[in-house]
Protein backbone atom coordinates (compact mmCIF):
# COMPACT_ATOMS: atom_id res chain seq x y z
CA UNK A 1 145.47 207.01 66.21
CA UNK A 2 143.08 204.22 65.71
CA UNK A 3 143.33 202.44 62.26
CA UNK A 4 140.05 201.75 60.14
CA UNK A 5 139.17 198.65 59.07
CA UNK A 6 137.48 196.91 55.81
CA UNK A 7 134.60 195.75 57.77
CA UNK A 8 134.16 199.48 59.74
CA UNK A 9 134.36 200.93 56.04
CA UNK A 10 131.67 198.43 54.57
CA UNK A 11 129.85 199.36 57.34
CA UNK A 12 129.91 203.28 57.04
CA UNK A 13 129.34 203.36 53.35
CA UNK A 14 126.17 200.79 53.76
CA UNK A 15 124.88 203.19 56.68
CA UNK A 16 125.27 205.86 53.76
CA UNK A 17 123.08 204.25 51.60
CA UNK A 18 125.25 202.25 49.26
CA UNK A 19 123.58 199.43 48.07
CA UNK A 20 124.39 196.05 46.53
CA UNK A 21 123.77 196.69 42.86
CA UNK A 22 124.43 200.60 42.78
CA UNK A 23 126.68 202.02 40.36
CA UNK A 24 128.88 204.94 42.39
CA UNK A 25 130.72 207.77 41.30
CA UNK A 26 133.01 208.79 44.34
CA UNK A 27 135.65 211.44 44.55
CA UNK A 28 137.63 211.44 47.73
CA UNK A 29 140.11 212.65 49.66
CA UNK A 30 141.49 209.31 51.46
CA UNK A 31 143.50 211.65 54.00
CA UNK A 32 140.80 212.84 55.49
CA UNK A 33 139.36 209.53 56.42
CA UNK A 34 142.28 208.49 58.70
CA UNK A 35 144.56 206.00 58.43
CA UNK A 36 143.33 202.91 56.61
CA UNK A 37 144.63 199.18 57.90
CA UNK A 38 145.67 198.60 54.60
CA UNK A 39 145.90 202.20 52.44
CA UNK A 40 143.77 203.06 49.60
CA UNK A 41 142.90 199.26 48.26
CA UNK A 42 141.55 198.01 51.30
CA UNK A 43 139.32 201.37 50.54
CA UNK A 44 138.34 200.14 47.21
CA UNK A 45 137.55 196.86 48.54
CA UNK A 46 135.20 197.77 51.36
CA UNK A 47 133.53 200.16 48.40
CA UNK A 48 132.86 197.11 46.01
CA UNK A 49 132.11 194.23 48.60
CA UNK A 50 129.13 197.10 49.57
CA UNK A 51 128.40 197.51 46.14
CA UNK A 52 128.04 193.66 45.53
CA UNK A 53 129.16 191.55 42.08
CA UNK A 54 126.28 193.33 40.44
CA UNK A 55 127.56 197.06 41.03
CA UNK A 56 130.40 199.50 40.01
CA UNK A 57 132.05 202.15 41.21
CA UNK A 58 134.01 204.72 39.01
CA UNK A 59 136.31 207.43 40.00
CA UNK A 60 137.74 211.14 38.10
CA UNK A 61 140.84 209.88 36.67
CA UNK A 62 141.55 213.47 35.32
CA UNK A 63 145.46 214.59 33.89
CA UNK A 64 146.97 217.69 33.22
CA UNK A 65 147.59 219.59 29.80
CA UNK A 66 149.43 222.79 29.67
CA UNK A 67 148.42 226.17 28.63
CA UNK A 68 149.59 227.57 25.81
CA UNK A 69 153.49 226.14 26.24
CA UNK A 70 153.94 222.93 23.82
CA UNK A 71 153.61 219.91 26.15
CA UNK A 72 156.28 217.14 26.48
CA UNK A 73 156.08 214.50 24.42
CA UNK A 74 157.15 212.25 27.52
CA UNK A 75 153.80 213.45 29.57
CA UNK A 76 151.73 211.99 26.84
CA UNK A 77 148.99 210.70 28.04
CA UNK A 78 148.46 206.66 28.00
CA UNK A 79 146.10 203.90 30.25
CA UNK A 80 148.51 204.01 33.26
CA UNK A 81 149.74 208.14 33.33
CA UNK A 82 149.14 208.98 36.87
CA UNK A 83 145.56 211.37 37.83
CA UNK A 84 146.01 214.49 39.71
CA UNK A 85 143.05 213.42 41.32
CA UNK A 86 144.02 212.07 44.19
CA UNK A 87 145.05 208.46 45.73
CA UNK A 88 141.48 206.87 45.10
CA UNK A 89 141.77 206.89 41.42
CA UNK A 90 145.28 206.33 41.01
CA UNK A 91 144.93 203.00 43.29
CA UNK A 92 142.51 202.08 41.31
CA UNK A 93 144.04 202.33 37.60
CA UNK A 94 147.05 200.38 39.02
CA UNK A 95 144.23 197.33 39.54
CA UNK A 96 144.40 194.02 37.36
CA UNK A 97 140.41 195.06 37.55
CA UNK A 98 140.11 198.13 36.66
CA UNK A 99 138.82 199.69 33.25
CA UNK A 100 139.90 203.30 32.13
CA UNK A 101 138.88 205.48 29.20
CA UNK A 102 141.09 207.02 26.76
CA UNK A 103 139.93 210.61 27.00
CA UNK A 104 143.71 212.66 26.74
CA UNK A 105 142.61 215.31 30.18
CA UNK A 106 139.58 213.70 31.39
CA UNK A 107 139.52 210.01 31.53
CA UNK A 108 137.22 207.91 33.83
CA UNK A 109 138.44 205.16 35.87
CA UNK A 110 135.91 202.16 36.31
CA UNK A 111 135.71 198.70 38.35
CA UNK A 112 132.72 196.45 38.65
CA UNK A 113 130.06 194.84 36.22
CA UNK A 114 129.60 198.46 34.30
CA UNK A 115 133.49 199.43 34.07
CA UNK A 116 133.85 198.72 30.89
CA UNK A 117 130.39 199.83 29.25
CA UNK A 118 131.00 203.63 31.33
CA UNK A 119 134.40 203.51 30.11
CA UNK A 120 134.54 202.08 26.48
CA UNK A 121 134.48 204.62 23.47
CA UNK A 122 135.31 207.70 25.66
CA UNK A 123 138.65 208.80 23.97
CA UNK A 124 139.87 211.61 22.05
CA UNK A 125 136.64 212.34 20.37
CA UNK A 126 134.56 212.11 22.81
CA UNK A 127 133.04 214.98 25.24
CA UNK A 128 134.80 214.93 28.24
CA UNK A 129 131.85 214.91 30.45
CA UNK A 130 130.02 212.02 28.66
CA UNK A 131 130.43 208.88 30.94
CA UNK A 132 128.62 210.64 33.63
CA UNK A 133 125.65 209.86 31.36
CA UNK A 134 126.09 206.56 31.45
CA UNK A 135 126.04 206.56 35.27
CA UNK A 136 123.20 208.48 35.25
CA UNK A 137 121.06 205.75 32.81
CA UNK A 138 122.50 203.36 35.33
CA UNK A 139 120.43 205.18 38.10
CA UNK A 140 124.00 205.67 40.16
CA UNK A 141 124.74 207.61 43.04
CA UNK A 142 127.39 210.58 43.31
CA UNK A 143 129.41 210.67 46.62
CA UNK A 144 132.17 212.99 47.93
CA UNK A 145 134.07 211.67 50.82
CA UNK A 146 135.93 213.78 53.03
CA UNK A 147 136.23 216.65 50.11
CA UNK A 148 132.55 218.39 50.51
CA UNK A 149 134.59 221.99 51.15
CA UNK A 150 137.68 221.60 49.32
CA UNK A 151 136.38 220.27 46.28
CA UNK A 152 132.88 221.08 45.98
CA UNK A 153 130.49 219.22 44.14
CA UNK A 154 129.47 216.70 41.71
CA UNK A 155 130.45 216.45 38.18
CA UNK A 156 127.14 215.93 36.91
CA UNK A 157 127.18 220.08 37.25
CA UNK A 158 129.60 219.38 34.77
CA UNK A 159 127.81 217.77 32.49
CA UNK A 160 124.49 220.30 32.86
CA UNK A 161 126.65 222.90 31.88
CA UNK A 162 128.03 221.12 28.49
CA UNK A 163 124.20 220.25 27.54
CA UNK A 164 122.99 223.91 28.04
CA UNK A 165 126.01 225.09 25.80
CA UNK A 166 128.11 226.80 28.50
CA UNK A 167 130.78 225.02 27.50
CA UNK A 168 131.45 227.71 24.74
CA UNK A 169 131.81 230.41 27.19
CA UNK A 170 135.75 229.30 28.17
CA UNK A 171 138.03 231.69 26.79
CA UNK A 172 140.03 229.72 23.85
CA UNK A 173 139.92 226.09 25.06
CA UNK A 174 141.97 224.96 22.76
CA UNK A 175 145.51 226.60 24.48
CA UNK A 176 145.39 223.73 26.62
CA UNK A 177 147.05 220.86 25.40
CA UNK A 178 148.22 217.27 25.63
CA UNK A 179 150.13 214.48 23.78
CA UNK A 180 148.75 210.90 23.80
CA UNK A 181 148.95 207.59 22.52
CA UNK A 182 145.95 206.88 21.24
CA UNK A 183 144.74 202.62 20.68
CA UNK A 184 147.47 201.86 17.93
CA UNK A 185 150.16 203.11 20.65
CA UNK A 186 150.91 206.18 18.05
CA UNK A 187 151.77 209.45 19.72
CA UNK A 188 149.23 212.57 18.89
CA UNK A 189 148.55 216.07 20.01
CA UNK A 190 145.27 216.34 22.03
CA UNK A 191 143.83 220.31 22.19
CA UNK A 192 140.82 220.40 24.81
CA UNK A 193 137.77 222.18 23.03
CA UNK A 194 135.28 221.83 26.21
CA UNK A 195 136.61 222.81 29.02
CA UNK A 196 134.34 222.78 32.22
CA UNK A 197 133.91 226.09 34.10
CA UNK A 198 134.71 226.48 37.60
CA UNK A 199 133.78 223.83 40.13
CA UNK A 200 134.62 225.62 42.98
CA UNK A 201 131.18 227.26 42.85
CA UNK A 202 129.42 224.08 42.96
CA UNK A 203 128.70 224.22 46.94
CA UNK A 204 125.93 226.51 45.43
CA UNK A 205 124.07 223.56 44.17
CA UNK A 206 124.10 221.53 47.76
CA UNK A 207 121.16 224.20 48.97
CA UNK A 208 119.02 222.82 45.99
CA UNK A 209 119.85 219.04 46.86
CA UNK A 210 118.73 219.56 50.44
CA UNK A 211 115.76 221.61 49.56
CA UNK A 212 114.78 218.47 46.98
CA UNK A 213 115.53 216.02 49.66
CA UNK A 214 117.86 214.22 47.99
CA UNK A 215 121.32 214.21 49.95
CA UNK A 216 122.24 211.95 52.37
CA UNK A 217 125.22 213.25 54.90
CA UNK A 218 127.66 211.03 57.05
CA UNK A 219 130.84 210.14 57.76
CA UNK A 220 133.03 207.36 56.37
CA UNK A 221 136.35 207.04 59.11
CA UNK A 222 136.60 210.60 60.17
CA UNK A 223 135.51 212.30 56.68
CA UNK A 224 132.38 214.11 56.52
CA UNK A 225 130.84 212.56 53.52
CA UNK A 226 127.78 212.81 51.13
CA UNK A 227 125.51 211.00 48.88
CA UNK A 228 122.99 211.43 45.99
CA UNK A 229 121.58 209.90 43.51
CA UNK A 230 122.99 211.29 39.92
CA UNK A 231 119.76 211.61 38.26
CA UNK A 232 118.26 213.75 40.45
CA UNK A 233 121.42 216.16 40.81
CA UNK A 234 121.94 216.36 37.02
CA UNK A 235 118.54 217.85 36.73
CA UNK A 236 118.78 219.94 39.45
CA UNK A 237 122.16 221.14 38.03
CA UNK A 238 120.00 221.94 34.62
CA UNK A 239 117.43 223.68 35.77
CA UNK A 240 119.24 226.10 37.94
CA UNK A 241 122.24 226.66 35.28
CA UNK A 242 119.11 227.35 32.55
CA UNK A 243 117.23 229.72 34.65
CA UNK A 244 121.05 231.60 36.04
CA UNK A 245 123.73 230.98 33.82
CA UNK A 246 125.79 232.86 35.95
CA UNK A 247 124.96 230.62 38.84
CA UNK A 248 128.65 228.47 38.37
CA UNK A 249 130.62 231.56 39.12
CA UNK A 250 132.31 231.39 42.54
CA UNK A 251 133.24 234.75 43.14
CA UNK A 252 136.59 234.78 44.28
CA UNK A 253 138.28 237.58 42.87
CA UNK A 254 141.37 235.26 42.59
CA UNK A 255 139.59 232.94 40.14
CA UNK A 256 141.74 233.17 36.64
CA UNK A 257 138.24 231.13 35.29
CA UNK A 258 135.59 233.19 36.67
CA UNK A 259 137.51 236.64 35.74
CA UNK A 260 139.13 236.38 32.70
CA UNK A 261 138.25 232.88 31.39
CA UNK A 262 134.82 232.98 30.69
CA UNK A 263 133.38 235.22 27.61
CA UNK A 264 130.34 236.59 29.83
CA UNK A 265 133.37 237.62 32.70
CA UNK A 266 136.41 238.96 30.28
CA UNK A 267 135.76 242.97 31.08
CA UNK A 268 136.57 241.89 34.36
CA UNK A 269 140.52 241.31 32.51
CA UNK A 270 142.03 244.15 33.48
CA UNK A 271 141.21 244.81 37.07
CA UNK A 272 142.20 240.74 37.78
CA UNK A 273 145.90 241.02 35.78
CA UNK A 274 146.53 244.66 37.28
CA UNK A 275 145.62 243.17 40.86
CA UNK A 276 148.16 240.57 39.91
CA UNK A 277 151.20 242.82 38.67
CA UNK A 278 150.46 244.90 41.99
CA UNK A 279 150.74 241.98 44.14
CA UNK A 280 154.18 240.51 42.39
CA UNK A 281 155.45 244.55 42.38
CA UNK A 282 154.60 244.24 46.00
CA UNK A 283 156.25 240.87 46.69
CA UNK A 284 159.34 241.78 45.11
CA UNK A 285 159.57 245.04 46.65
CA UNK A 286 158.75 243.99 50.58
């Protein structure tokens, strides 16, 4: 298989419409791009030489808590706990460069001229969604790279949903929980209260990009890719969540979120746990 180069990479993202200047919010899965002549930095790289001196580029650097169970005191979160997210941000938070926030479950991970103004004050007591605003009055860009399917969306949806209040309708937030060490290195317990709602019906909101014009498709290596600007999507996201707040509902019936932990979806309880009990009775019994 033919490895991808820095220069090829510069190349694709500039044919996607990254600019020198922009400020980019990327998820990605790196796997899907192919295999990289020098892994997941050589990524970064190609991202912030087509970004310039003057732009940034800021990943999900998002961590676990656990339901209900106490969590361990040795997960507690801290400036270098490894993301669930993927390669891409945990390549970048292991970067001399690199600026990330101190939210406990949702922490941002930042390099460029803007890291550290997206980044800086986002802890503990701050909404989880908030930097996104920040990248949005910096007129940046969203892009998903190779994860359009399999992780649907942009995370300014996100952020729509915690402005209109729909926030409120996760079923006790709070069970989730984290330890951390907060900026004097003392170890605390972190209970989410604003949990986002499912993402995996976000695909809904690509029709309304395309219909507005507004999303640029590629491919960076071998991963289908898109781009938007975060403005635009965040108000898209707005008005459709105000006019269906139901919209960010994916309708799997195998959703725990969008059948039992939402407060508009929790009559739907007992058909999703006796479905479960029927298929472990069946596992166990077959």
């Amino acid at each position: 298989m033919t490895k991808i180069s820095e220069k090829e990479l510069f190349e694709e993202f500039s044919r996607m419409g990254v600019c020198s200047g922009d400020t980019i919010l990327l998820r990605a899965s790196l796997g899907a791009v192919g295999r990289i002549t020098g892994g997941a930095d050589v990524f970064i790289d190609a991202l912030l030489n087509a970004v310039g001196p003057e732009g940034t580029i800021v990943s999900l650097a998002f961590t676990d808590g656990v339901f209900i169970r106490k969590p361990k005191v040795e997960d507690a979160f801290d400036l270098q706990k490894k993301s669930y997210a993927g390669a891409l941000p945990n390549a970048m938070i292991k970067r001399a460069d690199a600026f990330r926030s101190r939210h406990p479950m949702c922490s941002y991970v930042a390099i460029g001229k803007l890291a550290e103004h997206i980044t800086n004050g986002h802890d503990e007591k701050s909404p989880a969604y908030e930097p996104i605003r920040k990248i949005i009055d910096a007129h940046g860009k969203c892009m998903l790279v190779g994860c359009v399917g399999s992780s649907p969306g942009f995370t300014t949806t996100h952020l729509a949903e915690a402005d209109l209040g729909l926030l409120s309708l996760a079923v006790f937030p709070r069970l989730v929980s984290t330890y951390y060490k907060d900026a004097s290195n003392e170890v605390k317990l972190f209970r989410r209260p604003d949990s986002g709602l499912c993402s995996n019906s976000f695909y809904k909101f690509y029709s309304l990009y395309v219909k507005n014009q507004i999303l640029t498709t590629g491919f960076i290596g071998n991963a289908y890719s898109i781009i938007a600007p975060a403005k635009e999507c965040y108000e898209i996201d707005y008005a459709a969540l105000k006019q269906d707040r139901k919209m960010n509902i994916c309708g799997s019936s195998d959703c725990y979120t969008c059948n039992v932990g939402r407060w508009d979806r929790i009559y739907r309880a007992p058909g999703y746990f006796f479905k479960l009990i029927v298929r472990k009775l069946r596992a166990k019994l077959f």
